[in-house]
N, C-alpha and C. Protein backbone atom coordinates (compact mmCIF):
# COMPACT_ATOMS: atom_id res chain seq x y z
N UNK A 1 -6.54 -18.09 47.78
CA UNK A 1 -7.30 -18.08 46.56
C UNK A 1 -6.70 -17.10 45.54
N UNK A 2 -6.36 -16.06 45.99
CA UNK A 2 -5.59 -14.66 45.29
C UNK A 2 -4.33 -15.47 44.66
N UNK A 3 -3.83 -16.09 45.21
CA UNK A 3 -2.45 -16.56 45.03
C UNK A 3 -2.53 -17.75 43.84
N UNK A 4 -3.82 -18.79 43.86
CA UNK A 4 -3.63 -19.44 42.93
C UNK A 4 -4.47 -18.86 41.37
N UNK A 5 -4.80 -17.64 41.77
CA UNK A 5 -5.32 -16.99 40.06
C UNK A 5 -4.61 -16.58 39.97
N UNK A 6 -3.37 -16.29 41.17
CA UNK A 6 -1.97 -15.11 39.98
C UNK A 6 -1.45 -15.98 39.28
N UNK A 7 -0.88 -17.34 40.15
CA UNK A 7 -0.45 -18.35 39.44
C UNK A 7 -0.52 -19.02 37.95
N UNK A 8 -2.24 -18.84 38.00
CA UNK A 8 -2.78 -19.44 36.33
C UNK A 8 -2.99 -17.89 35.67
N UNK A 9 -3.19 -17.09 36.41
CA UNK A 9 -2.95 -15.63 35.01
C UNK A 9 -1.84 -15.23 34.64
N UNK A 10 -0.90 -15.33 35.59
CA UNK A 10 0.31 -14.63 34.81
C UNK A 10 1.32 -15.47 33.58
N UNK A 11 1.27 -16.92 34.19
CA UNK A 11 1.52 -17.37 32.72
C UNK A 11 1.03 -17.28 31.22
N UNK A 12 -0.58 -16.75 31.49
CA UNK A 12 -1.25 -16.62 30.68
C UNK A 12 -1.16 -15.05 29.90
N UNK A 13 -0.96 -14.35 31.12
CA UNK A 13 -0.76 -13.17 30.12
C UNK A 13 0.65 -12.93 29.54
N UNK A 14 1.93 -13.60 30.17
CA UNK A 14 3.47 -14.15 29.48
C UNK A 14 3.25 -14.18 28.12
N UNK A 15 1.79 -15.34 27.58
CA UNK A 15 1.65 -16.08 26.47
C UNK A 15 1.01 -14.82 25.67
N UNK A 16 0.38 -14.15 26.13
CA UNK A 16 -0.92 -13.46 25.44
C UNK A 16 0.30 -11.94 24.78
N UNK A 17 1.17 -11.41 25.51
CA UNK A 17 1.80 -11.08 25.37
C UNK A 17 3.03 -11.19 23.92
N UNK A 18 3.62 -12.39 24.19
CA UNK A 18 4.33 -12.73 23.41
C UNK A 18 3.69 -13.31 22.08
N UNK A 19 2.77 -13.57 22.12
CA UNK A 19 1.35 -14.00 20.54
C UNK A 19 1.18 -12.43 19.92
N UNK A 20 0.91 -11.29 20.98
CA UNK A 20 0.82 -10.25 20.60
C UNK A 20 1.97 -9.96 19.33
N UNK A 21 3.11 -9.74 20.09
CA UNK A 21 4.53 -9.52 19.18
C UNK A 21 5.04 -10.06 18.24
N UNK A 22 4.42 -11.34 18.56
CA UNK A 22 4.91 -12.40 17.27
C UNK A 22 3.81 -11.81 15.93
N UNK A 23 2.38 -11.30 16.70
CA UNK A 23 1.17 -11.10 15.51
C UNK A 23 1.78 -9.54 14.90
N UNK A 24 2.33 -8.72 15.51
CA UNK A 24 2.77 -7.35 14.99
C UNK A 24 4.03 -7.51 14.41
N UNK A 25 5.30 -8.62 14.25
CA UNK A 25 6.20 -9.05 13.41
C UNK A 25 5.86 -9.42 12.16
N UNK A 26 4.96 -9.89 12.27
CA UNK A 26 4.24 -11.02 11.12
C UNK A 26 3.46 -9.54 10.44
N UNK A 27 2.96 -8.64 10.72
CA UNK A 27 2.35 -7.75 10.18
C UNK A 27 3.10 -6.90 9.63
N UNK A 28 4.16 -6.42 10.36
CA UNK A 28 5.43 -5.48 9.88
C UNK A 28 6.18 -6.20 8.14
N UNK A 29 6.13 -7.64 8.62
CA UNK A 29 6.83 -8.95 7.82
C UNK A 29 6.03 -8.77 6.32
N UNK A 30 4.75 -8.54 6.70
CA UNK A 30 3.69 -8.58 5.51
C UNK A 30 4.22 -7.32 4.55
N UNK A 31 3.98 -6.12 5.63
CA UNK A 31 3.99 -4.44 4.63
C UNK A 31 5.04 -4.67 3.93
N UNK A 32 6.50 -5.44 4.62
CA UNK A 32 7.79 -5.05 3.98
C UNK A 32 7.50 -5.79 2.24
N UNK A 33 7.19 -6.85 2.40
CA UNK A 33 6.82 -7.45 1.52
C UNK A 33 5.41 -6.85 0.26
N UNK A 34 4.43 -6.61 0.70
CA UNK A 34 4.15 -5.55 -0.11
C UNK A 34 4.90 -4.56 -1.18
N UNK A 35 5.50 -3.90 -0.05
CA UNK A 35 6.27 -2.86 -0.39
C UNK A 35 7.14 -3.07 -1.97
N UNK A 36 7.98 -4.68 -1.32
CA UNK A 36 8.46 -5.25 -2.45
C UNK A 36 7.80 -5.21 -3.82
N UNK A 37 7.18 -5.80 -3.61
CA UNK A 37 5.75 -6.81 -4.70
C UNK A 37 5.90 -5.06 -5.36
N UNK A 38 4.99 -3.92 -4.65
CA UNK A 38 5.11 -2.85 -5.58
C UNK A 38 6.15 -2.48 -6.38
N UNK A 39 7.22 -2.70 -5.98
CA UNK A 39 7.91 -1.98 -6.39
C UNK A 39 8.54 -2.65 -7.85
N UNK A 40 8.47 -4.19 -7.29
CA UNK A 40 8.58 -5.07 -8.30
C UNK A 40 7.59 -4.73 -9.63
N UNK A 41 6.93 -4.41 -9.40
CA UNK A 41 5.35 -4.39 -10.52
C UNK A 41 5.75 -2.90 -11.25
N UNK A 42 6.69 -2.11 -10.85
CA UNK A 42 7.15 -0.94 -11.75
C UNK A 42 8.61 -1.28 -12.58
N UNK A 43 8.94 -2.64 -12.55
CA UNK A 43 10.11 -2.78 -13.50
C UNK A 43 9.43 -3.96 -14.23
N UNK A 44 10.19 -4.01 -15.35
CA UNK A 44 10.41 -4.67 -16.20
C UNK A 44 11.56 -6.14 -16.40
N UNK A 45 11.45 -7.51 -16.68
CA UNK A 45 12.31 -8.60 -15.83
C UNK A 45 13.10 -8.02 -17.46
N UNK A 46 14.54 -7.77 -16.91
CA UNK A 46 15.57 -8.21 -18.38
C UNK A 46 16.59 -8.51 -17.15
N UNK A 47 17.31 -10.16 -17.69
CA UNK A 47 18.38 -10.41 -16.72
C UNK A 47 19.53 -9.64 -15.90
N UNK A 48 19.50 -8.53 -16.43
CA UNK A 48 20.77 -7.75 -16.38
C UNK A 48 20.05 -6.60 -15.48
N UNK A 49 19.85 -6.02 -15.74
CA UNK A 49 18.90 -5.01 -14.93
C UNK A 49 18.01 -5.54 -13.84
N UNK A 50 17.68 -6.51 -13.89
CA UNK A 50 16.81 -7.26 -12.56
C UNK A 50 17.49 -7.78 -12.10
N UNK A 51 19.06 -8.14 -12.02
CA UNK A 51 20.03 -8.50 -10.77
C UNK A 51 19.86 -7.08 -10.56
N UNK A 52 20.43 -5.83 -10.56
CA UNK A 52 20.91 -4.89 -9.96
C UNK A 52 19.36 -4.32 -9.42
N UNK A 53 18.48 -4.60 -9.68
CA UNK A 53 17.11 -4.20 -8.97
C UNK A 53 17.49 -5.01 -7.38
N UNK A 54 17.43 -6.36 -7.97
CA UNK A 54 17.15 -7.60 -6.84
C UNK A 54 18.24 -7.14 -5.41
N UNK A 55 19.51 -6.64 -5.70
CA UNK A 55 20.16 -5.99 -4.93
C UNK A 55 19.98 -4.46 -3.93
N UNK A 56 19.17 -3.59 -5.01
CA UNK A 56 18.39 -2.60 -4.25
C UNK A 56 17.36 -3.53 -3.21
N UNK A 57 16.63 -4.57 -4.05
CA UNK A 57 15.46 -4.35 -3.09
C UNK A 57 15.97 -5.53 -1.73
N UNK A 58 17.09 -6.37 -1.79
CA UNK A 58 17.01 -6.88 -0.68
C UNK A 58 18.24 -6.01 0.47
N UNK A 59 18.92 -4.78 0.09
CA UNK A 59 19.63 -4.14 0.92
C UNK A 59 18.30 -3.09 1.21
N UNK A 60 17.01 -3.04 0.72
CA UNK A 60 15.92 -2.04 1.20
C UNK A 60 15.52 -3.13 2.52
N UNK A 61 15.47 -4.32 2.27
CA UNK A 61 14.59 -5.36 3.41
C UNK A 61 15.80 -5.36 4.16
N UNK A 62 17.12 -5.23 4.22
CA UNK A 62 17.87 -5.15 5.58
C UNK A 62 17.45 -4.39 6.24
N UNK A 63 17.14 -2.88 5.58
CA UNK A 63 16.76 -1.72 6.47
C UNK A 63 15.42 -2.03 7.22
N UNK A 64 14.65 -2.77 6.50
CA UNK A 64 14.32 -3.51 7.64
C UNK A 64 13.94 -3.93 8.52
N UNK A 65 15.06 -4.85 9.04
CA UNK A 65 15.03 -6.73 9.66
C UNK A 65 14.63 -7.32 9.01
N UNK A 66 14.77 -7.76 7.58
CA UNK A 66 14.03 -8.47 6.87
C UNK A 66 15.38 -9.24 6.18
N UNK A 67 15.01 -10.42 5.40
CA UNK A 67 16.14 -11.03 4.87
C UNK A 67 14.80 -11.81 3.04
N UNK A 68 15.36 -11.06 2.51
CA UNK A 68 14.77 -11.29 0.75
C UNK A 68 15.55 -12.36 0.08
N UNK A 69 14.72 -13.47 -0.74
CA UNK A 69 14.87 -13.96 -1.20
C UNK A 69 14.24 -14.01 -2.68
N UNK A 70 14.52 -13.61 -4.10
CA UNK A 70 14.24 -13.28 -4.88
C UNK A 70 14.56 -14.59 -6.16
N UNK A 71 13.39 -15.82 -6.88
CA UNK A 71 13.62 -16.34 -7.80
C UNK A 71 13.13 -15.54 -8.67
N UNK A 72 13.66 -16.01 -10.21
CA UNK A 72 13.05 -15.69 -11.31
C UNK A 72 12.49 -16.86 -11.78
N UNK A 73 11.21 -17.21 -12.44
CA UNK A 73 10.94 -18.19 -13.05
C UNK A 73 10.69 -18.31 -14.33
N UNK A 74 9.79 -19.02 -15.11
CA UNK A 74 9.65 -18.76 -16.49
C UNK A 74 8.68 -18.08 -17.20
N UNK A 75 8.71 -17.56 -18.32
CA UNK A 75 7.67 -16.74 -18.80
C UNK A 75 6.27 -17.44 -19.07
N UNK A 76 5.23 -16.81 -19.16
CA UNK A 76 4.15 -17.54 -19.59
C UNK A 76 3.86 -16.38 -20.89
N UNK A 77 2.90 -17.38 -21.49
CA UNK A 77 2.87 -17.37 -23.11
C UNK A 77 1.87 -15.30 -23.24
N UNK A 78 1.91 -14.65 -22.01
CA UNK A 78 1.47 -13.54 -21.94
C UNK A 78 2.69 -12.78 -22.34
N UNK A 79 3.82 -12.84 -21.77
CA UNK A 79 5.07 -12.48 -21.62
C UNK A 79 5.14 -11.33 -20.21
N UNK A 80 4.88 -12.50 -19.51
CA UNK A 80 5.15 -12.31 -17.90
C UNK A 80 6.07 -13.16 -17.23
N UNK A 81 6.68 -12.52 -16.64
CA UNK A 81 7.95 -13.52 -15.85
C UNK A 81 8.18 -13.56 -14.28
N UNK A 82 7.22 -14.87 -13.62
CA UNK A 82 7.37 -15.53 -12.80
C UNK A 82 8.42 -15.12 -11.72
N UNK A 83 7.96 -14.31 -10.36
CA UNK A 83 8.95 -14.02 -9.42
C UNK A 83 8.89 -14.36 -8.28
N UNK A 84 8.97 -15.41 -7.53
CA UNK A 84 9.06 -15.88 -6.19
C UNK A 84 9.92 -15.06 -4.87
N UNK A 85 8.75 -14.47 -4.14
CA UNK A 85 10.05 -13.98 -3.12
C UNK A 85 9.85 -14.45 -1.90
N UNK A 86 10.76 -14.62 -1.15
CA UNK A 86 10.45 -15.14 0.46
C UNK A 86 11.02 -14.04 1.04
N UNK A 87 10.72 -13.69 2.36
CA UNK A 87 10.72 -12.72 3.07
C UNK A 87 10.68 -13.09 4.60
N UNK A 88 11.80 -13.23 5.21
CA UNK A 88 12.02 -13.61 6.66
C UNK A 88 12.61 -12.66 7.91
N UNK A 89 12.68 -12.67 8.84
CA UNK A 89 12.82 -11.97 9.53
C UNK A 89 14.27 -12.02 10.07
N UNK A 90 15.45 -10.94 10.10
CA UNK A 90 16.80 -11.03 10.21
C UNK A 90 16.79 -11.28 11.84
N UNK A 91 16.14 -10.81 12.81
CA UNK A 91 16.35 -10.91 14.63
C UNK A 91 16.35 -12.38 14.67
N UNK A 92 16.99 -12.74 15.66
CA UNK A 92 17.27 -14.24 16.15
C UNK A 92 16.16 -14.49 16.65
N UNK A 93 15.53 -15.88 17.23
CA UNK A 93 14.61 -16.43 17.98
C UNK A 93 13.16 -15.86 17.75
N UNK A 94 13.25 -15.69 16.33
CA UNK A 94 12.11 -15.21 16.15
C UNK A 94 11.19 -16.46 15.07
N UNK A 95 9.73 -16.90 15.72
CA UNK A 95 9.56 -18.07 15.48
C UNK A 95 8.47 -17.80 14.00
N UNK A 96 8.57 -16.82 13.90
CA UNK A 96 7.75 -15.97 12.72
C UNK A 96 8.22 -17.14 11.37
N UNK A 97 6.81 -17.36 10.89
CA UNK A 97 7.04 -18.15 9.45
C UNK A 97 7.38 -17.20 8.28
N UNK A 98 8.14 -17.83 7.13
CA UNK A 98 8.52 -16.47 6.43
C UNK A 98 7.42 -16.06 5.85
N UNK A 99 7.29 -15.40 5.22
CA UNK A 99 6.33 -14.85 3.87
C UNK A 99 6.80 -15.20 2.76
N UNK A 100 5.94 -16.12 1.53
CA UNK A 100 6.31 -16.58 0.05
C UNK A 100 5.31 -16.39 -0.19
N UNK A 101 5.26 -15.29 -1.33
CA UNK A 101 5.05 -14.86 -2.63
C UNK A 101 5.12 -15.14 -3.51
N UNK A 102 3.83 -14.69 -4.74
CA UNK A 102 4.51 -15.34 -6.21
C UNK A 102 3.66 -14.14 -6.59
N UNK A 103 4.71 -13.60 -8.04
CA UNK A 103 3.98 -12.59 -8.53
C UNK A 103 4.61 -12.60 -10.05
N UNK A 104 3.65 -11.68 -11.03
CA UNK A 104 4.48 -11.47 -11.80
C UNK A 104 4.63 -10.25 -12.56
N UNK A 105 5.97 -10.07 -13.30
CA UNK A 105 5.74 -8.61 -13.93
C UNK A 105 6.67 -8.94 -15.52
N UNK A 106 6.43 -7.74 -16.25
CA UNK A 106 6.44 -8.06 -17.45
C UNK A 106 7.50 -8.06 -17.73
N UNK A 107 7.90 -8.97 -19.10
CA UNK A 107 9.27 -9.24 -19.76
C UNK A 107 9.86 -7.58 -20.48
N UNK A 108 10.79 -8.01 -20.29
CA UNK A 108 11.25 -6.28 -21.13
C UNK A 108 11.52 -6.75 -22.64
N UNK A 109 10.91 -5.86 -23.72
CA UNK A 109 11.07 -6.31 -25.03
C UNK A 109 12.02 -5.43 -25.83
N UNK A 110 12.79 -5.62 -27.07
CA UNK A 110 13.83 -4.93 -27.38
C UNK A 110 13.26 -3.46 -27.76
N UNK A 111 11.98 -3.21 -27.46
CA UNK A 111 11.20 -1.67 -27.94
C UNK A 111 11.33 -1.27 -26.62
N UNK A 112 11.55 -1.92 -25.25
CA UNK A 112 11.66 -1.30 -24.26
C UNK A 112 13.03 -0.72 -23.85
């Protein structure tokens, strides 16, 4: 009897286990992304200066395990400019869905 509950628990705690890690990736996955989004929300989009941002912030998500994906989109009539980021996880075999984002932050104007 001992022998057939190890049987059906230990696969079960294998699973319970590995749901665990996958749920604390996915959480780690979230902050990094945050992190982004803030940091994003203290610049200003001018093409030229938001490549060399977009480069800080996805050599910050190597540090990491993270792999950034950064669009720009179009302004809306506020003069806000549309930023899509995805956010995935750099370790192999990791079944973690990415994180996509949409946010936005303000256009830089020639007074800026």
């Amino acid at each position: 009897m001992l022998g057939s509950l190890a049987v059906w628990l230990i696969p079960l705690l294998n699973t319970v286990t590995s749901k665990r890690a996958e749920l604390f990736e996915r959480a780690r996955l979230q902050q990094v992304t945050m992190n982004i989004v803030e940091k994003l929300s203290a610049t200003r989009y001018d093409s030229s200066s938001f490549q060399t941002s977009i480069g800080q912030l996805i050599e910050s998500a190597k540090t990491s395990k993270a792999a950034l994906t950064l669009t720009a989109g179009k302004s809306n009539p506020q003069g806000l400019r549309r930023i899509d980021l995805t956010v995935t996880p750099l370790e192999p075999g990791q079944t973690i869905r990415p994180i996509k984002l949409t946010t936005w932050i303000p256009e830089a104007t020639n007074a800026d």
